[in-house]
C-alpha atoms as a PDB file:
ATOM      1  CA  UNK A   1       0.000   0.000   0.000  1.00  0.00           C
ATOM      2  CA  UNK A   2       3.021   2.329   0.630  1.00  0.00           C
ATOM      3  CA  UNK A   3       4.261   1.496  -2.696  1.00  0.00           C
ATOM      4  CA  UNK A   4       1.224   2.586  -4.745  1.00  0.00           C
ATOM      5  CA  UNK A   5       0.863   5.772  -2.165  1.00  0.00           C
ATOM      6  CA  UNK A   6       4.231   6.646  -3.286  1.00  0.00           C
ATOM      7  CA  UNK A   7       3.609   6.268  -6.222  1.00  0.00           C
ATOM      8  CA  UNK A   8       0.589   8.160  -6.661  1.00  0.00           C
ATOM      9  CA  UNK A   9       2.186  11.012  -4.775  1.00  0.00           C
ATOM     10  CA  UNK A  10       5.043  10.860  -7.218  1.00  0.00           C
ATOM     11  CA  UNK A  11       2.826  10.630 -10.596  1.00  0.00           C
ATOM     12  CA  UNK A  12       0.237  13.310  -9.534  1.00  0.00           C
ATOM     13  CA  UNK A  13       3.108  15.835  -8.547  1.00  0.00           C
ATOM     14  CA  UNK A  14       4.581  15.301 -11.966  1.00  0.00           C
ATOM     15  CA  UNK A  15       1.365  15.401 -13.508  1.00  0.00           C
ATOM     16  CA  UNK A  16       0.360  18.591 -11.917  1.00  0.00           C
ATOM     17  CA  UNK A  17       3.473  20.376 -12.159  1.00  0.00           C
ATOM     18  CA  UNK A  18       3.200  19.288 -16.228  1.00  0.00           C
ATOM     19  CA  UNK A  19       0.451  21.260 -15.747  1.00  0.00           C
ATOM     20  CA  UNK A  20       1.236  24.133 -14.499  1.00  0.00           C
ATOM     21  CA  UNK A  21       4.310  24.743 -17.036  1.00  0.00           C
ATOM     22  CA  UNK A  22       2.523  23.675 -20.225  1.00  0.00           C
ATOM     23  CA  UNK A  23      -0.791  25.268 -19.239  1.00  0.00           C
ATOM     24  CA  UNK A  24       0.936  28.358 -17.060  1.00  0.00           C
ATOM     25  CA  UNK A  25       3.155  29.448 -19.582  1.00  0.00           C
ATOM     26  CA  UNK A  26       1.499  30.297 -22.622  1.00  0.00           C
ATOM     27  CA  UNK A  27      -1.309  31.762 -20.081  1.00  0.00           C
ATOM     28  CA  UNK A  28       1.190  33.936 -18.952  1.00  0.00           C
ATOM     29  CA  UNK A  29       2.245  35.542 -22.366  1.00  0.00           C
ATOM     30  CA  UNK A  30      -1.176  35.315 -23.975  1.00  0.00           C
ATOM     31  CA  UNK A  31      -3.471  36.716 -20.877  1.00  0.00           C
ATOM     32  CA  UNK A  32      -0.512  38.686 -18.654  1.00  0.00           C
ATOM     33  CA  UNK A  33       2.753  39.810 -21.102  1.00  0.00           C
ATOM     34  CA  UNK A  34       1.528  40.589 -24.398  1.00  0.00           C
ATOM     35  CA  UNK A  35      -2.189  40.848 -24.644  1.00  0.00           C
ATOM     36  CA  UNK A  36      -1.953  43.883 -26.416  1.00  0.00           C
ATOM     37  CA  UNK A  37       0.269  42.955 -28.594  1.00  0.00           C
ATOM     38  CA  UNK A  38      -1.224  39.284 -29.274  1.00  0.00           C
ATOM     39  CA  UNK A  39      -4.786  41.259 -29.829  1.00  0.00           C
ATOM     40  CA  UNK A  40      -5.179  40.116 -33.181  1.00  0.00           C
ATOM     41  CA  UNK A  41      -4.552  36.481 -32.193  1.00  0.00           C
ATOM     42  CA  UNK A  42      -7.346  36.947 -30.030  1.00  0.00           C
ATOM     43  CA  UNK A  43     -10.899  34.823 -30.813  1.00  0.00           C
ATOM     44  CA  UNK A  44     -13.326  36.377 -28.510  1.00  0.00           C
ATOM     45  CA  UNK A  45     -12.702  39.570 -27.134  1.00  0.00           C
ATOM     46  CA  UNK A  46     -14.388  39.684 -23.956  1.00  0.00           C
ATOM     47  CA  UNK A  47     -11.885  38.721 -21.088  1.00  0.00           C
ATOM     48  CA  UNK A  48     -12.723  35.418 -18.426  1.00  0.00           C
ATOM     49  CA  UNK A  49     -12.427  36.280 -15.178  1.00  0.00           C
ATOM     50  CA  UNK A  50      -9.637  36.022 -12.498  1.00  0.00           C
ATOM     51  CA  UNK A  51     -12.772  33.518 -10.394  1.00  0.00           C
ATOM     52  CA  UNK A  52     -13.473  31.714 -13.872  1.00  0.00           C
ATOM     53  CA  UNK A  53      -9.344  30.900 -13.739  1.00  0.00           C
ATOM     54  CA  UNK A  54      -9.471  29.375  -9.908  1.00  0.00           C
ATOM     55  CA  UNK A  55     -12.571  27.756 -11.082  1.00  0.00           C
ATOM     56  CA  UNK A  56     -10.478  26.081 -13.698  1.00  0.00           C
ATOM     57  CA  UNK A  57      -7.565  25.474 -11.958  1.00  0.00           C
ATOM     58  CA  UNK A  58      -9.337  23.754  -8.904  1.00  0.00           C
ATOM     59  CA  UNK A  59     -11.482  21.460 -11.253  1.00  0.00           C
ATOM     60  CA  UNK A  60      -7.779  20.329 -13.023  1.00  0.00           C
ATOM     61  CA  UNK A  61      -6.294  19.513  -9.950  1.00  0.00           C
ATOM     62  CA  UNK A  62      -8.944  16.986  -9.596  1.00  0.00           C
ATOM     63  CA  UNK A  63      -8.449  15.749 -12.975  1.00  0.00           C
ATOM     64  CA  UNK A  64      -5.060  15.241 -12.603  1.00  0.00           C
ATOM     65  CA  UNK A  65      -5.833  13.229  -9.460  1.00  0.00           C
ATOM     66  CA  UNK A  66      -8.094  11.209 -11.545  1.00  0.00           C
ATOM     67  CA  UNK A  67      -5.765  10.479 -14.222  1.00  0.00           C
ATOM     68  CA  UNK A  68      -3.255   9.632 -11.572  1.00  0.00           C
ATOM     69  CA  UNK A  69      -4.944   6.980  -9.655  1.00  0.00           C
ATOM     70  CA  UNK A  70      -5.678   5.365 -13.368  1.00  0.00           C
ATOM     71  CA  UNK A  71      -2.214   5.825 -14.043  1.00  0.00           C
ATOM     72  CA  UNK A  72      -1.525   4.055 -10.855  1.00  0.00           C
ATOM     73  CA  UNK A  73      -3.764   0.898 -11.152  1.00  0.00           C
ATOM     74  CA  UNK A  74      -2.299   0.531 -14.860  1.00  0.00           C
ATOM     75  CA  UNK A  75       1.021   0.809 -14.046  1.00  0.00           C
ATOM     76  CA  UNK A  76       1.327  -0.654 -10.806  1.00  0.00           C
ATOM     77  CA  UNK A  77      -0.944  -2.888  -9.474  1.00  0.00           C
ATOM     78  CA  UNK A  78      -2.102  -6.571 -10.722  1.00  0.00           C
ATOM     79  CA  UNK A  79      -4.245  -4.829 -13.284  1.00  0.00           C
ATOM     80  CA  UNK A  80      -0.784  -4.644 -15.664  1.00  0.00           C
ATOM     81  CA  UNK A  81      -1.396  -8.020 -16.138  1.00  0.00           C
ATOM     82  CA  UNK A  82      -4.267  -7.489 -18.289  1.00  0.00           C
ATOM     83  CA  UNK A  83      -2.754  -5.066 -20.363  1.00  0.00           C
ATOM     84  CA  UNK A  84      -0.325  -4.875 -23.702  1.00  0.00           C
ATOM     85  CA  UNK A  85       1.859  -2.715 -21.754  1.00  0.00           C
ATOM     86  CA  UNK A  86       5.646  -3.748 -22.253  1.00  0.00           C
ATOM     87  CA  UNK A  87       8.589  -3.165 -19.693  1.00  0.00           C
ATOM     88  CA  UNK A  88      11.999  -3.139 -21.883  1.00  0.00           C
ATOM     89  CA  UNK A  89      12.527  -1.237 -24.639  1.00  0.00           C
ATOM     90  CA  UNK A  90      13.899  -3.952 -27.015  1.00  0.00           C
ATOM     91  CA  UNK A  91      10.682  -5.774 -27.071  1.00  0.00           C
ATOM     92  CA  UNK A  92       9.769  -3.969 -30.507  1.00  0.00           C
ATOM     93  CA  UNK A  93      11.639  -1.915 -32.706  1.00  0.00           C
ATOM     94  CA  UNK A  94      12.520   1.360 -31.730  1.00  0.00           C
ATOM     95  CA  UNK A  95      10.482   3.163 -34.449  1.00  0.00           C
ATOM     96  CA  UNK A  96       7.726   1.175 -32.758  1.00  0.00           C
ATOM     97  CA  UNK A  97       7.834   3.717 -30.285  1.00  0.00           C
ATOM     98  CA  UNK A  98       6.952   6.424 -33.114  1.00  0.00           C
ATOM     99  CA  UNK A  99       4.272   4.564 -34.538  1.00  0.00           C
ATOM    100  CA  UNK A 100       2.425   3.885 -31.167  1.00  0.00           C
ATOM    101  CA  UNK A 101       2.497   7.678 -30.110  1.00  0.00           C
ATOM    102  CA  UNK A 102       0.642   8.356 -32.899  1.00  0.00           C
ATOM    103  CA  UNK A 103      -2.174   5.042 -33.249  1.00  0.00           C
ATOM    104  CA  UNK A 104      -2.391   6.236 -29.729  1.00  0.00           C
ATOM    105  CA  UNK A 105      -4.153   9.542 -30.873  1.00  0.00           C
ATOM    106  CA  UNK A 106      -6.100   8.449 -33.585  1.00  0.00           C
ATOM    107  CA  UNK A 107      -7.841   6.103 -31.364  1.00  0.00           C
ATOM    108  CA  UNK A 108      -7.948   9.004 -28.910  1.00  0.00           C
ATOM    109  CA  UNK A 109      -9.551  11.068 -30.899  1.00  0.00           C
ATOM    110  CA  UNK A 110     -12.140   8.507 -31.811  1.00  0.00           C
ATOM    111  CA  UNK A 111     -12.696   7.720 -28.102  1.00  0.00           C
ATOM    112  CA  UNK A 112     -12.711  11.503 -27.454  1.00  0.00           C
ATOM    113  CA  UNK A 113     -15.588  12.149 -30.725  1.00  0.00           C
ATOM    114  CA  UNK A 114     -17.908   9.422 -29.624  1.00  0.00           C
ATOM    115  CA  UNK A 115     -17.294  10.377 -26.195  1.00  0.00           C
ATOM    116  CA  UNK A 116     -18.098  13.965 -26.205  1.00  0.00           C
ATOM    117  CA  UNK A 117     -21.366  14.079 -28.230  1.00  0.00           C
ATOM    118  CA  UNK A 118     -22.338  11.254 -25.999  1.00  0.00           C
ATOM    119  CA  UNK A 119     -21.633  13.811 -22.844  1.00  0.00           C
ATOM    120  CA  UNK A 120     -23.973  16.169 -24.960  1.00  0.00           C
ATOM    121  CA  UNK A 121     -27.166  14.086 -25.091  1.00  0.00           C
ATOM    122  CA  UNK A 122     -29.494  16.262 -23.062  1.00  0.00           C
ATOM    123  CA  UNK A 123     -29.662  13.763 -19.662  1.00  0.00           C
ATOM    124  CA  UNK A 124     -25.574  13.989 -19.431  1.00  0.00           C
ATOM    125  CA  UNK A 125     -25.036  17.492 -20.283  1.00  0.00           C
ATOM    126  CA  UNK A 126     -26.329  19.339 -17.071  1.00  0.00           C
ATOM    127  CA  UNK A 127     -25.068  16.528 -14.864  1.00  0.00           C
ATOM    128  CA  UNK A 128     -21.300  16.502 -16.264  1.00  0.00           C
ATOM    129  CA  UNK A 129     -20.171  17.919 -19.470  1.00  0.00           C
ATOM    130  CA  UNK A 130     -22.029  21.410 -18.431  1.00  0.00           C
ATOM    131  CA  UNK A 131     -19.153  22.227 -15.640  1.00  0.00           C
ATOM    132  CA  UNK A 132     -16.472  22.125 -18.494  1.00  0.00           C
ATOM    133  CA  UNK A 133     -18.485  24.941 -20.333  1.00  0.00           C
ATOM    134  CA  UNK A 134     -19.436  27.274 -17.610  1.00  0.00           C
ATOM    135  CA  UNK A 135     -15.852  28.163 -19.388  1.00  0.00           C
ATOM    136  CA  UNK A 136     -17.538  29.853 -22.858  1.00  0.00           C
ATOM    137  CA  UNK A 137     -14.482  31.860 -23.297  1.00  0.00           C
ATOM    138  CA  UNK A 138     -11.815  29.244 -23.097  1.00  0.00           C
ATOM    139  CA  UNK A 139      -7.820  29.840 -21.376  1.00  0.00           C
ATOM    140  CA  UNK A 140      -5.122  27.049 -20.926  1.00  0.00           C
ATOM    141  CA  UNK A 141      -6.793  26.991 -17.506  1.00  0.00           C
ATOM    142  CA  UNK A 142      -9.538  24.956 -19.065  1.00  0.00           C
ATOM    143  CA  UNK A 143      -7.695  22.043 -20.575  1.00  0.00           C
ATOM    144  CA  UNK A 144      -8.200  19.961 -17.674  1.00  0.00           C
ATOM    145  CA  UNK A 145     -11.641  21.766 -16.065  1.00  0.00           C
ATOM    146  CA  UNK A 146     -14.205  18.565 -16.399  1.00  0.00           C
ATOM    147  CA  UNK A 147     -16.343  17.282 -13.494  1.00  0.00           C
ATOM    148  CA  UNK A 148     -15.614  13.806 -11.914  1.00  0.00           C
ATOM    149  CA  UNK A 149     -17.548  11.649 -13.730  1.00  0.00           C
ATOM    150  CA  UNK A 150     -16.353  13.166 -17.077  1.00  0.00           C
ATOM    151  CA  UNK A 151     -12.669  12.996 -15.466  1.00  0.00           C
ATOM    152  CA  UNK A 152     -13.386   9.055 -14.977  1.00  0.00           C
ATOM    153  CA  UNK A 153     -14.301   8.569 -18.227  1.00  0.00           C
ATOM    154  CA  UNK A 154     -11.669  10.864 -19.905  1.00  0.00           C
ATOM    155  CA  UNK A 155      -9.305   9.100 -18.442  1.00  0.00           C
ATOM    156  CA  UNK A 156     -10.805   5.594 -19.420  1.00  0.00           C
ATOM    157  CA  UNK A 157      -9.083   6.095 -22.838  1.00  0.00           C
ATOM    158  CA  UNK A 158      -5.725   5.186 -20.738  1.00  0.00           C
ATOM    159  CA  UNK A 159      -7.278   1.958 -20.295  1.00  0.00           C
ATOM    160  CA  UNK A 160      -8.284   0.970 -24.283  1.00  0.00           C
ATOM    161  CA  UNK A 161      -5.202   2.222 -25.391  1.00  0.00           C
ATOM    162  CA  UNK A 162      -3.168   0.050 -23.545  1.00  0.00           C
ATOM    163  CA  UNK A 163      -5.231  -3.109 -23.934  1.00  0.00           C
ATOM    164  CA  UNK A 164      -5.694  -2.904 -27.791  1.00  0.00           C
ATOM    165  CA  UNK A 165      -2.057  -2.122 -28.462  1.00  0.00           C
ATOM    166  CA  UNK A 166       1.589  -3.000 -27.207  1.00  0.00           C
ATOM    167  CA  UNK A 167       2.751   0.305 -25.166  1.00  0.00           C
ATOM    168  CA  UNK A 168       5.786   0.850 -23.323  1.00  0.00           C
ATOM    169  CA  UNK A 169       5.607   3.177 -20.409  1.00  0.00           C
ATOM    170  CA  UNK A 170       7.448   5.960 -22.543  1.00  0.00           C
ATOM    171  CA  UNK A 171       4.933   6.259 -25.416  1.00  0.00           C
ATOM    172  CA  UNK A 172       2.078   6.504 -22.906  1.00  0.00           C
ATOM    173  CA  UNK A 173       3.962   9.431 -20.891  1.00  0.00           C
ATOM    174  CA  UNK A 174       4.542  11.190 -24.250  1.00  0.00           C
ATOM    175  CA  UNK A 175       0.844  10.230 -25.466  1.00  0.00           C
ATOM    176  CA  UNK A 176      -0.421  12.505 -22.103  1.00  0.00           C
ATOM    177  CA  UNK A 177       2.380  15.257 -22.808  1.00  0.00           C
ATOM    178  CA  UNK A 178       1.572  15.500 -26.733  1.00  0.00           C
ATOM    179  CA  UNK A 179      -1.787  15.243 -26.187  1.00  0.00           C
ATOM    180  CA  UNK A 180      -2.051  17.748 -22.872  1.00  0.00           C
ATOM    181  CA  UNK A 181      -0.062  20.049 -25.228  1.00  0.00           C
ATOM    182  CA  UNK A 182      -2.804  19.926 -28.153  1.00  0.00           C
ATOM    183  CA  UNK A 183      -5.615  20.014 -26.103  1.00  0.00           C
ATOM    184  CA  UNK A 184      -4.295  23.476 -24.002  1.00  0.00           C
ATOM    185  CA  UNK A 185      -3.857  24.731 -27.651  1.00  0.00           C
ATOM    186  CA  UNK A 186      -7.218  23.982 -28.393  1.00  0.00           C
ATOM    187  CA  UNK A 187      -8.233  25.911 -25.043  1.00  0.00           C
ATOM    188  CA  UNK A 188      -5.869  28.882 -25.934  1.00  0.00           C
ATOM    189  CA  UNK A 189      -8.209  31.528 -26.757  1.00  0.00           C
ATOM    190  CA  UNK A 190      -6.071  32.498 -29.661  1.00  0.00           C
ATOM    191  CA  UNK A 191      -5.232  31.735 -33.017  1.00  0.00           C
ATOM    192  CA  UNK A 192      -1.416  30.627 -34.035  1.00  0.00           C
ATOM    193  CA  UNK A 193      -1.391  28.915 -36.750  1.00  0.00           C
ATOM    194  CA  UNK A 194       0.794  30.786 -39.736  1.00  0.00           C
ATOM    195  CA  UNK A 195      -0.464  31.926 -43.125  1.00  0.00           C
ATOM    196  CA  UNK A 196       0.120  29.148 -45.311  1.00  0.00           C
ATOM    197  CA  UNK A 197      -2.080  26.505 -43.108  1.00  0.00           C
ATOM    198  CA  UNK A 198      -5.146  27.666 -43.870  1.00  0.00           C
ATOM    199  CA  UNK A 199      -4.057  26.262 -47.787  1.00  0.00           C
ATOM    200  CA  UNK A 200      -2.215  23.190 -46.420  1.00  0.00           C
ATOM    201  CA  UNK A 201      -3.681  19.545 -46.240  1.00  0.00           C
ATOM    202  CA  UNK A 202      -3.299  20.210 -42.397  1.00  0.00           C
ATOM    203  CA  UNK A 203      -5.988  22.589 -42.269  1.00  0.00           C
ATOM    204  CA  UNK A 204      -8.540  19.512 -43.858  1.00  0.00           C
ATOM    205  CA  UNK A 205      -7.138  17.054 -40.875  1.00  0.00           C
ATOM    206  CA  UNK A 206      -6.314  18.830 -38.253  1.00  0.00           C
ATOM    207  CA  UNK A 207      -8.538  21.351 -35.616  1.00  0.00           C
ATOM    208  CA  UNK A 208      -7.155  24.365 -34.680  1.00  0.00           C
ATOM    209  CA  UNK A 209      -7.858  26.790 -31.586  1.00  0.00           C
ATOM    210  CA  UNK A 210     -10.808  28.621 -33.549  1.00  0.00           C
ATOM    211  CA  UNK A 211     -12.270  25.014 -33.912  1.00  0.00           C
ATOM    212  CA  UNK A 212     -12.703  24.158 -30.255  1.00  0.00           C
ATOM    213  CA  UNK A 213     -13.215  28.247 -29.355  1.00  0.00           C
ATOM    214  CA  UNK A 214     -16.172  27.718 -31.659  1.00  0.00           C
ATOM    215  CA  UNK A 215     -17.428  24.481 -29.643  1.00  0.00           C
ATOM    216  CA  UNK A 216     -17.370  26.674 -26.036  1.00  0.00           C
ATOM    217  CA  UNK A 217     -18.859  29.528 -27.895  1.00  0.00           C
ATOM    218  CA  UNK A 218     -21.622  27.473 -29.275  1.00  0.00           C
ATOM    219  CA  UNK A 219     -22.113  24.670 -27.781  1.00  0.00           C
ATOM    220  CA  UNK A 220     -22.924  22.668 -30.533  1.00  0.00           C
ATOM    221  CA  UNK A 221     -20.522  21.189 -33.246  1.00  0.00           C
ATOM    222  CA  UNK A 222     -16.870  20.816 -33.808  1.00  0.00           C
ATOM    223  CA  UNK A 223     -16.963  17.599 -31.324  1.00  0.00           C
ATOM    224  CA  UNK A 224     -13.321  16.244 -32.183  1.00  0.00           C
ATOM    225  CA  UNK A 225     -10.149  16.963 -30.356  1.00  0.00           C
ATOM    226  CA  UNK A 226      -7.364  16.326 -32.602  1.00  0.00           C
ATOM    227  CA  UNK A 227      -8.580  16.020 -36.103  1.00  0.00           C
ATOM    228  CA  UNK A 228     -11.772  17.426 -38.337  1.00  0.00           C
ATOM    229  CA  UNK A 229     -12.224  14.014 -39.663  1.00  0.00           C
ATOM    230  CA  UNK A 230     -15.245  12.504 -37.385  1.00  0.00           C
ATOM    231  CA  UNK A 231     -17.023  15.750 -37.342  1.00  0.00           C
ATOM    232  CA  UNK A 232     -16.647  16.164 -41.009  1.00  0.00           C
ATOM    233  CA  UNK A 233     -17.598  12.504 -41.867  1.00  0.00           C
ATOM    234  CA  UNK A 234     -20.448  12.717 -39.432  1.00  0.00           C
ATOM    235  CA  UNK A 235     -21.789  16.307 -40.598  1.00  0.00           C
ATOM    236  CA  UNK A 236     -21.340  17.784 -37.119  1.00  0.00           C
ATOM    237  CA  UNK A 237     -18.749  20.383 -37.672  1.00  0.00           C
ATOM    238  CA  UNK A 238     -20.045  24.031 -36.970  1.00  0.00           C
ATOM    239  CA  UNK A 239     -20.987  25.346 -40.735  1.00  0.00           C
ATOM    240  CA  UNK A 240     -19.513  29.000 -39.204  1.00  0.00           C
ATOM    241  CA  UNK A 241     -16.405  26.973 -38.811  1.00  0.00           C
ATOM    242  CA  UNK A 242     -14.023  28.158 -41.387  1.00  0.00           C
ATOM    243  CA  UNK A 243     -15.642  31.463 -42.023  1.00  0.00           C
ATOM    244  CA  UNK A 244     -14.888  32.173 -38.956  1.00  0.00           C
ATOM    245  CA  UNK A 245     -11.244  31.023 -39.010  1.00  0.00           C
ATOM    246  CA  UNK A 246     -10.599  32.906 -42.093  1.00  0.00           C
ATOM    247  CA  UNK A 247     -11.983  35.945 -40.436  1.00  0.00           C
ATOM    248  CA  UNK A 248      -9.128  35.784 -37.364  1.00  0.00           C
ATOM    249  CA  UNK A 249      -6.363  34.790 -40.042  1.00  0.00           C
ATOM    250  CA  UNK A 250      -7.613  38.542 -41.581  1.00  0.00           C
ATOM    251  CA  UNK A 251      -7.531  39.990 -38.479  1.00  0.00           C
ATOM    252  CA  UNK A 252      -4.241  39.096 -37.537  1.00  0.00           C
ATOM    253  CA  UNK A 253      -2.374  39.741 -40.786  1.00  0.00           C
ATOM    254  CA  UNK A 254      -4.327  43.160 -40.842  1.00  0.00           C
ATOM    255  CA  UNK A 255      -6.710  42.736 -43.863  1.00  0.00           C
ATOM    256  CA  UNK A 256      -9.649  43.651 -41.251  1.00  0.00           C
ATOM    257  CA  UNK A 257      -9.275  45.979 -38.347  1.00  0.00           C
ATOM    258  CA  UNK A 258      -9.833  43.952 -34.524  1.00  0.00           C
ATOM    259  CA  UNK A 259     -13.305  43.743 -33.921  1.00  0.00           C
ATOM    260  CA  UNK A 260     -14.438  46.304 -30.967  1.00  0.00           C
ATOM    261  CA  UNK A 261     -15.836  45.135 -27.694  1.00  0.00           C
ATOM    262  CA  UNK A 262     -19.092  43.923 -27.586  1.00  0.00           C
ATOM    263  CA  UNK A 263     -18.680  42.834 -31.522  1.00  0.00           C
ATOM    264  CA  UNK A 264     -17.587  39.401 -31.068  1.00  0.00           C
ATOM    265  CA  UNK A 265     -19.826  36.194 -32.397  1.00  0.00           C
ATOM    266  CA  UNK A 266     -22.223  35.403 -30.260  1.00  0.00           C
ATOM    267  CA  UNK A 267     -21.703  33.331 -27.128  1.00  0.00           C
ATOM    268  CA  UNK A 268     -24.351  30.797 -26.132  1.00  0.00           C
ATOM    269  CA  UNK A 269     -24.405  30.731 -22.550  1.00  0.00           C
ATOM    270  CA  UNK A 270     -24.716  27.203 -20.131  1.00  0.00           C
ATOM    271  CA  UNK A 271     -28.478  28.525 -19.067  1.00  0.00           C
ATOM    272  CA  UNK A 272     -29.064  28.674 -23.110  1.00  0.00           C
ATOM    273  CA  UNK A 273     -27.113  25.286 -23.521  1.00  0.00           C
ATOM    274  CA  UNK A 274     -29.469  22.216 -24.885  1.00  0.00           C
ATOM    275  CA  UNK A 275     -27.827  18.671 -26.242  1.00  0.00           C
END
């Protein structure tokens, strides 16, 4: 019992502190250093609050406990067993490594898709997925901001991963960092994606801030985390989507002037919220 204490302690500080850095820093230079000048970037422009922010932050923490103790029962308890995880590195080829990281977030996002409009189905919503968008105005803060249950069954895509596919304790820790990073992108607030993206075959696969902005903003739509594909193939990407992604890309390479307070798209609230 010591063991696994320990060992929660250990995993939950590192978690947390992962956190703090990937979620703290570009918070700090988007929302504290250079607002002014990162204006342009900007995809709303009303401001979340300082108790929206502790809001966030307090929900994470509990998130990250969450994920922890899954972490835990994976990793180190008779539950291993049961799994495809593998200890030394020389059981596959070292590209293997590679390969995994990313199988892991295609069936991530798939988990995440199915997942999320499940969360949206009028008897969930209020009881879960509504906490996570009392945060209509997105930060890095939010990345983590989900009630229990939804923090349970987040995390549950720990659990397929590992049992549909050989994973060494590596790929998983960068399949949380890689995909903590993304999703705190996705939360950003901003837009920083260059010029030539919008023309790229990444802009058909891949979401970008505006994408999930438009999701908080909304409420409906735009359910994927990683990639456009589900929502695409399943017609439930917002139709405003890349109008309004082409209209921040103007904004911020000054072909429109920022939009003045008060002009922003419309923001459905959580009261005005429905599946």
């Amino acid at each position: 019992m010591q063991t696994l204490t320990e060992a929660l302690a250990r995993i939950f500080s590192l978690s947390a502190l992962r956190y703090f850095l990937v979620a703290g820093i570009p918070f700090m230079m988007f929302y504290w250093i250079f607002p002014a000048r990162l204006k342009r970037q900007k995809i709303q422009r009303k401001e979340a609050s300082r108790k929206d922010f502790f809001r966030e932050i307090g929900h994470s923490m509990q998130t990250t406990l969450v994920f922890s103790v899954i972490s835990v029962i994976l990793l180190f308890t008779p539950v291993r067993q049961f799994t495809q995880l593998y200890q030394h590195m020389n059981d596959y080829p070292l590209w293997y490594i590679g390969v995994s990281l990313v199988l892991s977030l295609v069936v991530h996002d798939t988990y995440f898709y199915w997942m999320h409009r499940l969360l949206h189905h009028p008897k969930l919503f209020r009881a879960t997925h509504l906490l996570h968008h009392k945060s209509s105005n997105p930060s890095p803060w939010t990345s983590y901001s989900f009630h229990l249950l939804e923090a349970i069954v987040e995390g549950g895509v720990l659990v397929v991963i590992v049992c549909i596919m050989p994973m060494h304790p590596l790929t998983l820790l960068l399949f949380t960092i890689t995909g903590f990073m993304i999703n705190v992108y996705g939360h950003l607030g901003y837009e920083i994606m260059p010029r030539w993206f919008r023309h790229s075959w990444l802009f058909e696969l891949s979401n970008t801030s505006v994408h999930h902005n438009l999701h908080h903003s909304r409420f409906k739509g735009n359910y994927g985390l990683y990639f456009r594909i589900w929502d695409r193939v399943m017609g439930t990407e917002h139709p405003d989507y890349v109008k309004e992604y082409d209209r921040i890309q103007a904004q911020r390479f000054a072909q429109q002037p920022v939009v003045s307070e008060g002009k922003s798209p419309a923001v459905t609230t959580p009261a005005m919220a429905d599946a």
